[in-house]
PDB file of N, CA and C in Angstrom:
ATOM      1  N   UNK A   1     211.071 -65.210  36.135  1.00  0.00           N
ATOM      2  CA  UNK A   1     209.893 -65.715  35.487  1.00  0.00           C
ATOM      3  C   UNK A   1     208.914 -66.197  36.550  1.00  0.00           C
ATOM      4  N   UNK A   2     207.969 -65.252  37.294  1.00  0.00           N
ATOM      5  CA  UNK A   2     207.359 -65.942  37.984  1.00  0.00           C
ATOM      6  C   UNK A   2     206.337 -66.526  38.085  1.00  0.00           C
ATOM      7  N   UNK A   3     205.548 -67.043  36.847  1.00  0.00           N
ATOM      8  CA  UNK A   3     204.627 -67.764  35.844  1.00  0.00           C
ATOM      9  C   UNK A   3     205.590 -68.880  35.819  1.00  0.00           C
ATOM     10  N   UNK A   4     206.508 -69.425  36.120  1.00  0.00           N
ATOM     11  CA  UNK A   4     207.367 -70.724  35.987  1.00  0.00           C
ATOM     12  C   UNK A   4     206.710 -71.427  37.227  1.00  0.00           C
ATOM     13  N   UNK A   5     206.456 -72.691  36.963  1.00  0.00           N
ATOM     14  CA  UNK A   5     206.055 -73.374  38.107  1.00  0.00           C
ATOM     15  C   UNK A   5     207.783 -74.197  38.907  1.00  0.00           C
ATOM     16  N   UNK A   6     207.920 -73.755  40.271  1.00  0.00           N
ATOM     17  CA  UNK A   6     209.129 -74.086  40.753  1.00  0.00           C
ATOM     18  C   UNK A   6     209.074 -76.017  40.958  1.00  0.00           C
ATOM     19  N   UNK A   7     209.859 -76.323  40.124  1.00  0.00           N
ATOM     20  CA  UNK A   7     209.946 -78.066  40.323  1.00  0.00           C
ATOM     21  C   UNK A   7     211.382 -78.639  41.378  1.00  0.00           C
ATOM     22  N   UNK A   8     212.539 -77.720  41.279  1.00  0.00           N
ATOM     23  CA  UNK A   8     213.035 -78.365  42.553  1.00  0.00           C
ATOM     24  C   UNK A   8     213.429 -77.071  43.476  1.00  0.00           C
ATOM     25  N   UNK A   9     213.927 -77.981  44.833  1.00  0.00           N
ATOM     26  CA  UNK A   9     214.291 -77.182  45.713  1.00  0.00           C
ATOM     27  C   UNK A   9     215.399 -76.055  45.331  1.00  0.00           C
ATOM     28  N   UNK A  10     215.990 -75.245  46.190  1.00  0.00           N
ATOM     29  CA  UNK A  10     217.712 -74.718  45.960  1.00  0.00           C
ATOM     30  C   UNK A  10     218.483 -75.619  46.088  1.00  0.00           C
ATOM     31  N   UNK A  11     218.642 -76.288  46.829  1.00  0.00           N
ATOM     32  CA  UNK A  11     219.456 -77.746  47.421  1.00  0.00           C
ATOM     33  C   UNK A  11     219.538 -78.455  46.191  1.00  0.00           C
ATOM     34  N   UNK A  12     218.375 -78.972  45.631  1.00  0.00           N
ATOM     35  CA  UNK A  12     218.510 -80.081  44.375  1.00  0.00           C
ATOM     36  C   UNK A  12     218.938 -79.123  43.138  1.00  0.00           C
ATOM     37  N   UNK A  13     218.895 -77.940  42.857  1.00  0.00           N
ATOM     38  CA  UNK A  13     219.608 -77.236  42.153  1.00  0.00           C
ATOM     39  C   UNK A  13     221.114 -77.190  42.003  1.00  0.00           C
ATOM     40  N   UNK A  14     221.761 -76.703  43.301  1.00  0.00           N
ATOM     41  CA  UNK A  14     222.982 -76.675  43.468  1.00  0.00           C
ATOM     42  C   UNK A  14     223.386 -78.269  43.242  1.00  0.00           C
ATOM     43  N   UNK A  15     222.760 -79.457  43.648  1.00  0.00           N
ATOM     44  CA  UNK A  15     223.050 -80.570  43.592  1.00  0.00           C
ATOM     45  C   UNK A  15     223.304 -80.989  42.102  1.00  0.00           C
ATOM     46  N   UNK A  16     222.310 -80.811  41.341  1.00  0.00           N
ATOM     47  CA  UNK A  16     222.275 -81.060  39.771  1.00  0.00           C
ATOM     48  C   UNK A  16     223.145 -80.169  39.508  1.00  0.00           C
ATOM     49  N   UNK A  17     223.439 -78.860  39.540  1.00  0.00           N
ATOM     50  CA  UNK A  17     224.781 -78.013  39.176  1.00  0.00           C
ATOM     51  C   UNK A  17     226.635 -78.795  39.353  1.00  0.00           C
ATOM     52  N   UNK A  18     226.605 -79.499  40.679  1.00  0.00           N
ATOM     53  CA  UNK A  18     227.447 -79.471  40.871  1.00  0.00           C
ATOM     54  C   UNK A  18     227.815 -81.417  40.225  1.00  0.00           C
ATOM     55  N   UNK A  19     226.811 -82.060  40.389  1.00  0.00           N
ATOM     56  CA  UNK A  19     227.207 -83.474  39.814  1.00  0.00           C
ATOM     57  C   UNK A  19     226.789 -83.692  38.139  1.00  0.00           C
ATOM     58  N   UNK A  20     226.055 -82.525  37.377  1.00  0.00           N
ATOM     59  CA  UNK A  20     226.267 -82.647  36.187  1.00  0.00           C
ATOM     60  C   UNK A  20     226.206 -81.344  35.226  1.00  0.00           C
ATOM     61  N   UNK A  21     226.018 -80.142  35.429  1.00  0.00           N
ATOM     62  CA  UNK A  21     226.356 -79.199  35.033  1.00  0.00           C
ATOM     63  C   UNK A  21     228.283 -78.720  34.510  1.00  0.00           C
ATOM     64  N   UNK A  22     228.307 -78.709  35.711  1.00  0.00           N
ATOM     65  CA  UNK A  22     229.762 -78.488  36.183  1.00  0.00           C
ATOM     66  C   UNK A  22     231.295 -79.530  35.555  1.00  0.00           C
ATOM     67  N   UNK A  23     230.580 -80.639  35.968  1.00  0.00           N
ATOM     68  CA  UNK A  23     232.079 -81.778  35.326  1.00  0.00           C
ATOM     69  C   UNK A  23     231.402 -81.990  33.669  1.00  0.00           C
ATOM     70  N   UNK A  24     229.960 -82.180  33.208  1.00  0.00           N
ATOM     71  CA  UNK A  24     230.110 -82.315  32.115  1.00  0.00           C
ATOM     72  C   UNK A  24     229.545 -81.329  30.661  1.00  0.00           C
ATOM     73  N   UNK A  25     229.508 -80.210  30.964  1.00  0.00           N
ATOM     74  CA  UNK A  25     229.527 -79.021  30.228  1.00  0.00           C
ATOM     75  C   UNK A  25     230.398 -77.902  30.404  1.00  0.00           C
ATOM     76  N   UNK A  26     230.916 -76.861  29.372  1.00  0.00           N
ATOM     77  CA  UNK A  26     231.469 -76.033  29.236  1.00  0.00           C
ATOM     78  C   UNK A  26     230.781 -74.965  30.127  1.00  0.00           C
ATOM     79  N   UNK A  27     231.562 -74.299  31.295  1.00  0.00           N
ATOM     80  CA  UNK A  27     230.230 -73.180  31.764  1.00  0.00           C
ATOM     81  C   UNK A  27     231.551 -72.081  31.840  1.00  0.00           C
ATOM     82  N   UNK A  28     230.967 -70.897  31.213  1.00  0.00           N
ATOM     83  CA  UNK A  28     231.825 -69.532  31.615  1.00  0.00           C
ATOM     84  C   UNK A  28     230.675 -68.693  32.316  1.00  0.00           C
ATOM     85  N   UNK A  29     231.470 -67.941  33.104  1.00  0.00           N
ATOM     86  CA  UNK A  29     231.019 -66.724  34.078  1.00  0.00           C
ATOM     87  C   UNK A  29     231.323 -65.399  33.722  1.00  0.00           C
ATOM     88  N   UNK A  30     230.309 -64.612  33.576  1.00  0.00           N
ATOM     89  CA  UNK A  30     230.873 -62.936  33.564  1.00  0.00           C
ATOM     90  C   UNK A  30     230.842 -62.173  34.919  1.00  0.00           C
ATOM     91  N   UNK A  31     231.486 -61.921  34.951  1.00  0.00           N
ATOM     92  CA  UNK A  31     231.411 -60.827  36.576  1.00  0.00           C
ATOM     93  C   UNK A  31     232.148 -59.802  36.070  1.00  0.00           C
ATOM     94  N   UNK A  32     231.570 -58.916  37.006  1.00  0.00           N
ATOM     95  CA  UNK A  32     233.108 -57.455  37.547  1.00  0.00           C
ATOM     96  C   UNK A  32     233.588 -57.635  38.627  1.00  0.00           C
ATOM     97  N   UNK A  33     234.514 -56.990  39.381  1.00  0.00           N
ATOM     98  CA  UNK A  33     235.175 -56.802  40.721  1.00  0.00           C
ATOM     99  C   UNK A  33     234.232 -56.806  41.960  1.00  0.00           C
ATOM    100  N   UNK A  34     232.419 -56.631  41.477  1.00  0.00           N
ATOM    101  CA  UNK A  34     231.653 -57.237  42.720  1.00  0.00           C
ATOM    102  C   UNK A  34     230.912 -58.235  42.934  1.00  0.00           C
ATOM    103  N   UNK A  35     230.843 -58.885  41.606  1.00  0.00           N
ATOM    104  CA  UNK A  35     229.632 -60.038  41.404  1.00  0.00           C
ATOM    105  C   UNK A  35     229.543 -60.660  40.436  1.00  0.00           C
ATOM    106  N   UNK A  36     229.178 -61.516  40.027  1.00  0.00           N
ATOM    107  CA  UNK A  36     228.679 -62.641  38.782  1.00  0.00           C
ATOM    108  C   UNK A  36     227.286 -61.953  38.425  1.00  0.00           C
ATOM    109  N   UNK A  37     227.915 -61.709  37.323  1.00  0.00           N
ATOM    110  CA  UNK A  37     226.724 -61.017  36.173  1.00  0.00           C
ATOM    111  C   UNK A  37     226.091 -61.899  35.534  1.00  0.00           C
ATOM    112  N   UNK A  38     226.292 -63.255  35.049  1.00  0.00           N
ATOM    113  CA  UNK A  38     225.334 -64.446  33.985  1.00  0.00           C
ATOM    114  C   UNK A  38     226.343 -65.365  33.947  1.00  0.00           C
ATOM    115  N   UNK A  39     225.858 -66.258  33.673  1.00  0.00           N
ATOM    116  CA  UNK A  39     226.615 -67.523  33.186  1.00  0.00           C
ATOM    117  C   UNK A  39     225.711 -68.607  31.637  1.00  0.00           C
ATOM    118  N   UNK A  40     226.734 -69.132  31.491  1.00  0.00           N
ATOM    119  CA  UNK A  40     226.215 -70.059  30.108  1.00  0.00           C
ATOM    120  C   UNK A  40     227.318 -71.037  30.262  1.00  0.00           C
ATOM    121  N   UNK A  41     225.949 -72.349  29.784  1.00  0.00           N
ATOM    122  CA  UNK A  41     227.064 -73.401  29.612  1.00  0.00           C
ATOM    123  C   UNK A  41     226.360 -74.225  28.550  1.00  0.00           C
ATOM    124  N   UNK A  42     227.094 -75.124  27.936  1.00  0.00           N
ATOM    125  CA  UNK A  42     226.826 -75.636  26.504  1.00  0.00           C
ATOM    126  C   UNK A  42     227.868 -76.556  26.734  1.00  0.00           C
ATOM    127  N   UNK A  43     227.154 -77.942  25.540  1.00  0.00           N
ATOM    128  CA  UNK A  43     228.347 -78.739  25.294  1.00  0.00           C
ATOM    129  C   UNK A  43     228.387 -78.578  23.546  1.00  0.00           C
ATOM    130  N   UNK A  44     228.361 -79.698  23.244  1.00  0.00           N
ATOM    131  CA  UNK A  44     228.921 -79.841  21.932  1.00  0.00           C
ATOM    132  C   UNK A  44     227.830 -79.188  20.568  1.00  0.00           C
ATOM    133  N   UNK A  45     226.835 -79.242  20.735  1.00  0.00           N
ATOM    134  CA  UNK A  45     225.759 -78.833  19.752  1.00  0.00           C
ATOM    135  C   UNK A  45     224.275 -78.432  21.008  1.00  0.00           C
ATOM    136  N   UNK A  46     224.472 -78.133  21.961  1.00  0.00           N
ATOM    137  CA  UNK A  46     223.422 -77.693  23.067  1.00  0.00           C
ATOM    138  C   UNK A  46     223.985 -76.880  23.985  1.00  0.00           C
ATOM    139  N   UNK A  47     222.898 -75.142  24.035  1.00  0.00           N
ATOM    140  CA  UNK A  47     223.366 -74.641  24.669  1.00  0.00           C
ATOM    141  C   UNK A  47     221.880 -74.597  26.424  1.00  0.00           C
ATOM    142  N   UNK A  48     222.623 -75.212  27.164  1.00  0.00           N
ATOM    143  CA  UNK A  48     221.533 -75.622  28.261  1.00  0.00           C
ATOM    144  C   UNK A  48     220.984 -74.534  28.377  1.00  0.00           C
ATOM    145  N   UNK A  49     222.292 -73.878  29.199  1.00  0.00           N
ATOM    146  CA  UNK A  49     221.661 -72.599  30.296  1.00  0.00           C
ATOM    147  C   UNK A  49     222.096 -71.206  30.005  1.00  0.00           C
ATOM    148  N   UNK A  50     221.422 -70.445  29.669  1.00  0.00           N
ATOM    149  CA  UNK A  50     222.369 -69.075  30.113  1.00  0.00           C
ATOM    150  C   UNK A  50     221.383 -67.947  30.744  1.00  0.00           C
ATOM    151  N   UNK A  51     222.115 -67.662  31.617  1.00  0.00           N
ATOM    152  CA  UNK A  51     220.934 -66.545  32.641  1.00  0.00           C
ATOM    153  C   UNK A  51     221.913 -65.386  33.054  1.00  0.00           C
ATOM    154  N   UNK A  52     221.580 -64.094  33.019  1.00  0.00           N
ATOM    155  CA  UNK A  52     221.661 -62.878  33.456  1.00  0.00           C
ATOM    156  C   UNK A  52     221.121 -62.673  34.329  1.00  0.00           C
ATOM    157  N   UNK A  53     222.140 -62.060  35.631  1.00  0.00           N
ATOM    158  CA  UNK A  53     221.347 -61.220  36.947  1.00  0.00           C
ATOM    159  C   UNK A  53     220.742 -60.528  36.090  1.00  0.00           C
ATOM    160  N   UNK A  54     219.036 -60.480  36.915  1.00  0.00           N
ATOM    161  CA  UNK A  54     218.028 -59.103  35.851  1.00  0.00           C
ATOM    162  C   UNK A  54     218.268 -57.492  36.203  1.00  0.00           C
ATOM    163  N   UNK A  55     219.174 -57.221  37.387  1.00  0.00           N
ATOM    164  CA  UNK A  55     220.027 -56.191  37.038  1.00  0.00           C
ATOM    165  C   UNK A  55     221.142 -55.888  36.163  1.00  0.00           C
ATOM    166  N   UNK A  56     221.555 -56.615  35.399  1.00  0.00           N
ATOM    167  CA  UNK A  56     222.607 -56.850  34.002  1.00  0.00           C
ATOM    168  C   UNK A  56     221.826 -57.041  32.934  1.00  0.00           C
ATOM    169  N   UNK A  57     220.827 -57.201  33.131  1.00  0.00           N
ATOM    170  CA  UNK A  57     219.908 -57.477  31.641  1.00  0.00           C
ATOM    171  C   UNK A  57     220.258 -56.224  30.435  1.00  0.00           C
ATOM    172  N   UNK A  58     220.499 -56.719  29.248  1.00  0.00           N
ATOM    173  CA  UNK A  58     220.224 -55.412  28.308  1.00  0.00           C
ATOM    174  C   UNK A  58     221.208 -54.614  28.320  1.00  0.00           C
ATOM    175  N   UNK A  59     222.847 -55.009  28.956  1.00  0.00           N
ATOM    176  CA  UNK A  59     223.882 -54.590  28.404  1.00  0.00           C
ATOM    177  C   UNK A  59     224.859 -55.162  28.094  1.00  0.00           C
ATOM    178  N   UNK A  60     224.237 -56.575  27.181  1.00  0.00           N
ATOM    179  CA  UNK A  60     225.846 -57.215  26.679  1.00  0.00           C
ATOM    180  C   UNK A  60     226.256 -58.631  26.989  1.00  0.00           C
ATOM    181  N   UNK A  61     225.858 -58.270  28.207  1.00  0.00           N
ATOM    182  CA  UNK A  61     226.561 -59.705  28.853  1.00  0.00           C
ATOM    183  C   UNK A  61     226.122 -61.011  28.107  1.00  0.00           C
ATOM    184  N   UNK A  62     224.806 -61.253  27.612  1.00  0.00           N
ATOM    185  CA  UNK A  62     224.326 -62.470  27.090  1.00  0.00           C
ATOM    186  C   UNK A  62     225.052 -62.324  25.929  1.00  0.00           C
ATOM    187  N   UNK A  63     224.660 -61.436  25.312  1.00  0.00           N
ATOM    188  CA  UNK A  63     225.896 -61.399  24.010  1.00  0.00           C
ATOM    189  C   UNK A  63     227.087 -61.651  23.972  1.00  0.00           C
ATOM    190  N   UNK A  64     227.423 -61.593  25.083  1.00  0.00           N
ATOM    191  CA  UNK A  64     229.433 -61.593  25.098  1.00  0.00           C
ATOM    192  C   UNK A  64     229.460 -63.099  25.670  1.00  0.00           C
ATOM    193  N   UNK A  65     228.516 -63.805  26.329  1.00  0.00           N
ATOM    194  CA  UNK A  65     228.519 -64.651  26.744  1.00  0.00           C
ATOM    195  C   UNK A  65     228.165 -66.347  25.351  1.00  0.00           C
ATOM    196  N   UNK A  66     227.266 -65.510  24.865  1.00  0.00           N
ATOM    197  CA  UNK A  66     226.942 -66.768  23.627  1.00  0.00           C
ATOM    198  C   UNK A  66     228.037 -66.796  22.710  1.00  0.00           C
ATOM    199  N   UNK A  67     228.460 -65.352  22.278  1.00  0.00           N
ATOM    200  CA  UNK A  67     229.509 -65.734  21.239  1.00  0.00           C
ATOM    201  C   UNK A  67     230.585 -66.137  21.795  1.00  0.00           C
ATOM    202  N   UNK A  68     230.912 -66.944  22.569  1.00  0.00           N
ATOM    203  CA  UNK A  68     231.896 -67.926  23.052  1.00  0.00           C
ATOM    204  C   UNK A  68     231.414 -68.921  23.029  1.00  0.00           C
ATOM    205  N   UNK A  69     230.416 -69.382  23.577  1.00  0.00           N
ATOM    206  CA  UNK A  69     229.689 -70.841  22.671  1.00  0.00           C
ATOM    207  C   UNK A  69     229.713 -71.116  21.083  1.00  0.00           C
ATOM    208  N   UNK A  70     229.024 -69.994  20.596  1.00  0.00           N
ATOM    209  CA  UNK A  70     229.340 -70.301  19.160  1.00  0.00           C
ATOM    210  C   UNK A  70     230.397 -69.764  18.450  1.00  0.00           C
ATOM    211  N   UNK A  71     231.486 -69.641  19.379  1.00  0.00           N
ATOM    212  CA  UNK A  71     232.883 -69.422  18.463  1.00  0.00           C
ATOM    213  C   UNK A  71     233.101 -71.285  18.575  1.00  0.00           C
ATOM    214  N   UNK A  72     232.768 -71.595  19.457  1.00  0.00           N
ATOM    215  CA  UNK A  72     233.341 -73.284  19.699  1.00  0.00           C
ATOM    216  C   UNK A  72     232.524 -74.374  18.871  1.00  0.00           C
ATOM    217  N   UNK A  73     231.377 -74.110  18.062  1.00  0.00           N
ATOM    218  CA  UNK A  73     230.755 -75.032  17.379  1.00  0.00           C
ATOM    219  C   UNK A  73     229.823 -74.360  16.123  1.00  0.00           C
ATOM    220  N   UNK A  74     229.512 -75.697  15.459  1.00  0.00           N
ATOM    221  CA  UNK A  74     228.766 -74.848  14.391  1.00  0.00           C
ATOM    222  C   UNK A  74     227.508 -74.523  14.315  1.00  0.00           C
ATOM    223  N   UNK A  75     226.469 -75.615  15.431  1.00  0.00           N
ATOM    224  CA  UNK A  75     225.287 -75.470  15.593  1.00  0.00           C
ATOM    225  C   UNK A  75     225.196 -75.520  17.192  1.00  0.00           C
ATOM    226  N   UNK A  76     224.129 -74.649  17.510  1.00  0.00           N
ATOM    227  CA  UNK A  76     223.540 -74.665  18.568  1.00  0.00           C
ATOM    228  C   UNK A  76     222.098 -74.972  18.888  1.00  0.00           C
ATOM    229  N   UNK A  77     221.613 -75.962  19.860  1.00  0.00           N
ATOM    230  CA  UNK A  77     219.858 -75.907  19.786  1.00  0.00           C
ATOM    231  C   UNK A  77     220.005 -75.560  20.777  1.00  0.00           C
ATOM    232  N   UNK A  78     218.892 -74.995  21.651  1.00  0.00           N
ATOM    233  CA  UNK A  78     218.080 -74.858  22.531  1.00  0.00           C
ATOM    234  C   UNK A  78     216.712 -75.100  22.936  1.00  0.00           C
ATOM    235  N   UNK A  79     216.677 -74.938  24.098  1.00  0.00           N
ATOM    236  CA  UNK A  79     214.760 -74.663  24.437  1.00  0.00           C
ATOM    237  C   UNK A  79     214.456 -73.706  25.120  1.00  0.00           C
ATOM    238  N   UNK A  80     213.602 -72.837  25.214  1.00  0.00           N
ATOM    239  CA  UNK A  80     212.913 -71.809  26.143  1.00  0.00           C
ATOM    240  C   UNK A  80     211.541 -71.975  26.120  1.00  0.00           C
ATOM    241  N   UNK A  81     211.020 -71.388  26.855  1.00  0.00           N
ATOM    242  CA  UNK A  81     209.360 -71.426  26.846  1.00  0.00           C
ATOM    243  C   UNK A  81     209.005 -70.327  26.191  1.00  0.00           C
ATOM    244  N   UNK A  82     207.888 -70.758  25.362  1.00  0.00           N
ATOM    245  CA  UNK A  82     207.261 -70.028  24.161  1.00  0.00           C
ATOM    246  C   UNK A  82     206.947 -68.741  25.350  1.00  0.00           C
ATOM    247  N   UNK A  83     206.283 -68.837  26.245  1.00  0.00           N
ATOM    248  CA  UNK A  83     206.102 -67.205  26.999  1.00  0.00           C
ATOM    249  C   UNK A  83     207.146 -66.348  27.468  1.00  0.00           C
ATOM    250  N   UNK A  84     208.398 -66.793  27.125  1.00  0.00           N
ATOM    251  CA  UNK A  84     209.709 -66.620  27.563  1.00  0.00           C
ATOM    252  C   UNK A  84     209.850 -65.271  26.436  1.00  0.00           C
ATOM    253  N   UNK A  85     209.060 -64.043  25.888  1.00  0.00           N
ATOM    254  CA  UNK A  85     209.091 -63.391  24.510  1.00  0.00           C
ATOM    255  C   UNK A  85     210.681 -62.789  24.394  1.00  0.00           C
ATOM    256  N   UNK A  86     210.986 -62.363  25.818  1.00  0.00           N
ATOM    257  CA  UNK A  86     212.250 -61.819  26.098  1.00  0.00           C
ATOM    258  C   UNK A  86     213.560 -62.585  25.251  1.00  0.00           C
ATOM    259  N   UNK A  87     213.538 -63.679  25.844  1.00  0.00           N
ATOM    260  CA  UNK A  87     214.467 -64.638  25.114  1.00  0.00           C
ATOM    261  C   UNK A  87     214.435 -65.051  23.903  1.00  0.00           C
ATOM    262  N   UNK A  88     213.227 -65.432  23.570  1.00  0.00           N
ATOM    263  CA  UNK A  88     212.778 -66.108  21.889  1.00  0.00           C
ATOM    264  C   UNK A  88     213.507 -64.541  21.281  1.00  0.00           C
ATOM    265  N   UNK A  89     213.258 -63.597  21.731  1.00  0.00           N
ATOM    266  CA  UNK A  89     213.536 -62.237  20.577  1.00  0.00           C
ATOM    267  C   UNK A  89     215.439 -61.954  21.064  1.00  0.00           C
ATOM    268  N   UNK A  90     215.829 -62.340  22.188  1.00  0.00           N
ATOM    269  CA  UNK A  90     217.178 -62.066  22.065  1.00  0.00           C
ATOM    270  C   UNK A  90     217.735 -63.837  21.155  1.00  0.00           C
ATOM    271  N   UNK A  91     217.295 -64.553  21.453  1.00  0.00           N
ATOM    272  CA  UNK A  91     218.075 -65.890  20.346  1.00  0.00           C
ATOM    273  C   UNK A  91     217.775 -65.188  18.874  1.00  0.00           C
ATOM    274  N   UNK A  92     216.611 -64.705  18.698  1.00  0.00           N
ATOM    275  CA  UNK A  92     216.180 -64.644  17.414  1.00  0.00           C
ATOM    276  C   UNK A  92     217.171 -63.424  16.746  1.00  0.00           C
ATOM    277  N   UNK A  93     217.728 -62.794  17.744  1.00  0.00           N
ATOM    278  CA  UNK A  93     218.251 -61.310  17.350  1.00  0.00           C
ATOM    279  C   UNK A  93     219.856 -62.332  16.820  1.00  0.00           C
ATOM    280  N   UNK A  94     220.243 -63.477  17.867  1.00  0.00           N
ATOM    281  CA  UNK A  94     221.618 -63.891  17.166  1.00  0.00           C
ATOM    282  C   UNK A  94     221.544 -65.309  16.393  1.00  0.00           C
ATOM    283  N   UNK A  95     220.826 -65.105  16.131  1.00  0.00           N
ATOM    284  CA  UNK A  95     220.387 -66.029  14.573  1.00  0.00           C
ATOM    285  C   UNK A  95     219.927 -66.898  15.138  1.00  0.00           C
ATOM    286  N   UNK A  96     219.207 -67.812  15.796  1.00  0.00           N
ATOM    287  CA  UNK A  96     218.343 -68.509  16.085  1.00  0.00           C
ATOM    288  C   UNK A  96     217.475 -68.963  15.588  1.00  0.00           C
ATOM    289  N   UNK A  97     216.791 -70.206  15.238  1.00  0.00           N
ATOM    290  CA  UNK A  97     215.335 -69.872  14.274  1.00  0.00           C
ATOM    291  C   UNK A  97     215.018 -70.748  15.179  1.00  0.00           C
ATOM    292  N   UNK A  98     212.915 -70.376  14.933  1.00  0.00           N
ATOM    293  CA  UNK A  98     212.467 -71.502  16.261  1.00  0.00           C
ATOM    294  C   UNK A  98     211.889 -72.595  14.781  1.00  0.00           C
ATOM    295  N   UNK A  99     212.204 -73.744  15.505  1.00  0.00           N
ATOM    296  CA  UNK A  99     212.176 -74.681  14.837  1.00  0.00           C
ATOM    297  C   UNK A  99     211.384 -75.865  15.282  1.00  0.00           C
ATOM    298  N   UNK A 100     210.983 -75.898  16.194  1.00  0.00           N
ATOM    299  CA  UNK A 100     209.746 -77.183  17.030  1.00  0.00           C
ATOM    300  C   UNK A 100     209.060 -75.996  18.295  1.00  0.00           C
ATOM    301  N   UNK A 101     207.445 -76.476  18.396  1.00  0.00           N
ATOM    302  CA  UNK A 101     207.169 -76.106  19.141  1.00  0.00           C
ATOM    303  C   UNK A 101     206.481 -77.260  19.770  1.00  0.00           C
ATOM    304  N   UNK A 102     206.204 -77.448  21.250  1.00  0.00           N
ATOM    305  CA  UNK A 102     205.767 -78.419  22.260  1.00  0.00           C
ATOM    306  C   UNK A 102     204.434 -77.667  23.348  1.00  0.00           C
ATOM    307  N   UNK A 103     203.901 -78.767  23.384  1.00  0.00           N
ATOM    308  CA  UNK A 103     203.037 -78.312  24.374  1.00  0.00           C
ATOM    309  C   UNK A 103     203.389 -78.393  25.905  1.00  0.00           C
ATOM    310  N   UNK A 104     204.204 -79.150  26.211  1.00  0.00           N
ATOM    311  CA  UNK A 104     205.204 -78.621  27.470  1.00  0.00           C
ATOM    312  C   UNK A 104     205.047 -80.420  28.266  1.00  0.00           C
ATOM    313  N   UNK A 105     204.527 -81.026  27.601  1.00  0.00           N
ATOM    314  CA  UNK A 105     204.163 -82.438  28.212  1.00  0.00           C
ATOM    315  C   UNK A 105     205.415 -83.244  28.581  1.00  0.00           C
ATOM    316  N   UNK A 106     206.901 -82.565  28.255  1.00  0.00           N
ATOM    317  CA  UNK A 106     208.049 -83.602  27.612  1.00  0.00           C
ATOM    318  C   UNK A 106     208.741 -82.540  28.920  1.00  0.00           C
ATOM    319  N   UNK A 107     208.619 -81.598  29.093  1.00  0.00           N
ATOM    320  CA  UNK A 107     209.414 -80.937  30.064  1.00  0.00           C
ATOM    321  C   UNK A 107     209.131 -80.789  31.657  1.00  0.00           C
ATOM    322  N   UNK A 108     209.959 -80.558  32.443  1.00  0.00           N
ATOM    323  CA  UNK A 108     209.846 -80.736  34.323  1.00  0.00           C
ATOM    324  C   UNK A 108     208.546 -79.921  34.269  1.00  0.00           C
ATOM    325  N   UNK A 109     208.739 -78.497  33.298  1.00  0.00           N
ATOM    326  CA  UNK A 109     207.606 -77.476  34.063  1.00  0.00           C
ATOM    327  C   UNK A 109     206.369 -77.962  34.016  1.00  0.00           C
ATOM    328  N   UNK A 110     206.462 -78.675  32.611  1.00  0.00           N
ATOM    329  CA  UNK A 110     205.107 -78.982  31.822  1.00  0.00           C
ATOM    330  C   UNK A 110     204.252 -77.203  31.253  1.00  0.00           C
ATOM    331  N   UNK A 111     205.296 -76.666  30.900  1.00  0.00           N
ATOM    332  CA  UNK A 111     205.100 -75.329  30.094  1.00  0.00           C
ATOM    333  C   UNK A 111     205.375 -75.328  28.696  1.00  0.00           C
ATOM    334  N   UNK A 112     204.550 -74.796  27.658  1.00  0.00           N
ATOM    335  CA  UNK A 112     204.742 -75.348  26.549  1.00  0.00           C
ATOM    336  C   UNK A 112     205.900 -74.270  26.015  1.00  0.00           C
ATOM    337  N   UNK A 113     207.060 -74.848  25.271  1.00  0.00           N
ATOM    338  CA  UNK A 113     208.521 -74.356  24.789  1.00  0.00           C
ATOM    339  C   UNK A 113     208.548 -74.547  23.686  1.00  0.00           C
ATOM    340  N   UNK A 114     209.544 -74.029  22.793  1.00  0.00           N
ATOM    341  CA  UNK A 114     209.855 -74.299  21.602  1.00  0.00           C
ATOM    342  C   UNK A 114     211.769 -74.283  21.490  1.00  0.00           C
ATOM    343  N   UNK A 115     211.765 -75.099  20.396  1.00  0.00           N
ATOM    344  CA  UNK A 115     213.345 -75.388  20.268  1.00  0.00           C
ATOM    345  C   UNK A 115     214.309 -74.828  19.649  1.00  0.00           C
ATOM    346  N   UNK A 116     215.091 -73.991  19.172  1.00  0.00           N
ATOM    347  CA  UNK A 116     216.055 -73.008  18.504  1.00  0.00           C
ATOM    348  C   UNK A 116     216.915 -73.680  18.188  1.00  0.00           C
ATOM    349  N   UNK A 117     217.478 -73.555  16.436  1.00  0.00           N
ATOM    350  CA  UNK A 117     218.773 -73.909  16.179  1.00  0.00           C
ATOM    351  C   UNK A 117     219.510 -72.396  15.532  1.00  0.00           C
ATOM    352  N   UNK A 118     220.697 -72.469  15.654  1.00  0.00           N
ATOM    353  CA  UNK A 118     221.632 -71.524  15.431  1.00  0.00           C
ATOM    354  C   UNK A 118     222.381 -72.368  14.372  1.00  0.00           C
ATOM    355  N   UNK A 119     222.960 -72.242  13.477  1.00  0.00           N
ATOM    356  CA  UNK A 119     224.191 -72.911  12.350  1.00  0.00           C
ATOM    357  C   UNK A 119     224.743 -71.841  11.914  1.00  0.00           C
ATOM    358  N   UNK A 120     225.912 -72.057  12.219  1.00  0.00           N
ATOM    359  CA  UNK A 120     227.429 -71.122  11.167  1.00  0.00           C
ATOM    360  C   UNK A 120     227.159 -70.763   9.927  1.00  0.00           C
TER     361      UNK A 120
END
């Protein structure tokens, strides 16, 4: 997304990954025998993150990756950015509905997003 305005370093990335990503959310990995294809992690009713290498895009992996989140709960929210069309139309494809939209004042980017719930 390179219309995303970058708010932290790599360093403070891996940092926030590793002191609260990691010990307090669920995160699975897809790979093959050469690489990590996407990851997603979610806790109890929020699914944070899930990202696809954009060479894996568009065969599966996000799919194989969410329905393990929502085999584990009954609702899911999210956020993406409303210019995000890619994503709003793959949540929307696994039941998603957008349900709040923001002008981006509440988020790091300050990009305006909207919020997705999923229910069983």
């Amino acid at each position: 997304m390179p219309w995303l305005p970058v708010v932290h370093t790599p360093d403070e990335d891996v940092e926030y990954f590793r002191k609260e990503v990691l010990p307090k959310q669920t995160v699975c990995i897809a790979e093959d025998a050469r690489k990590i294809l996407g990851f997603i992690a979610y806790d109890k009713t929020w699914l944070n993150h899930l990202y696809i290498a954009p060479d894996n895009l568009r065969q599966g992996v996000g799919s194989e990756l969410l329905s393990i989140a929502k085999a584990e709960t009954k609702v899911l929210n999210l956020w993406t950015f409303q210019r995000n069309q890619a994503a709003r139309d793959f949540y929307a494809k696994h039941g998603f509905l957008e349900v709040e939209f923001t002008d981006g004042a509440s988020n790091e980017e300050k990009t305006p997003d909207v919020r997705m719930v999923w229910k069983a």
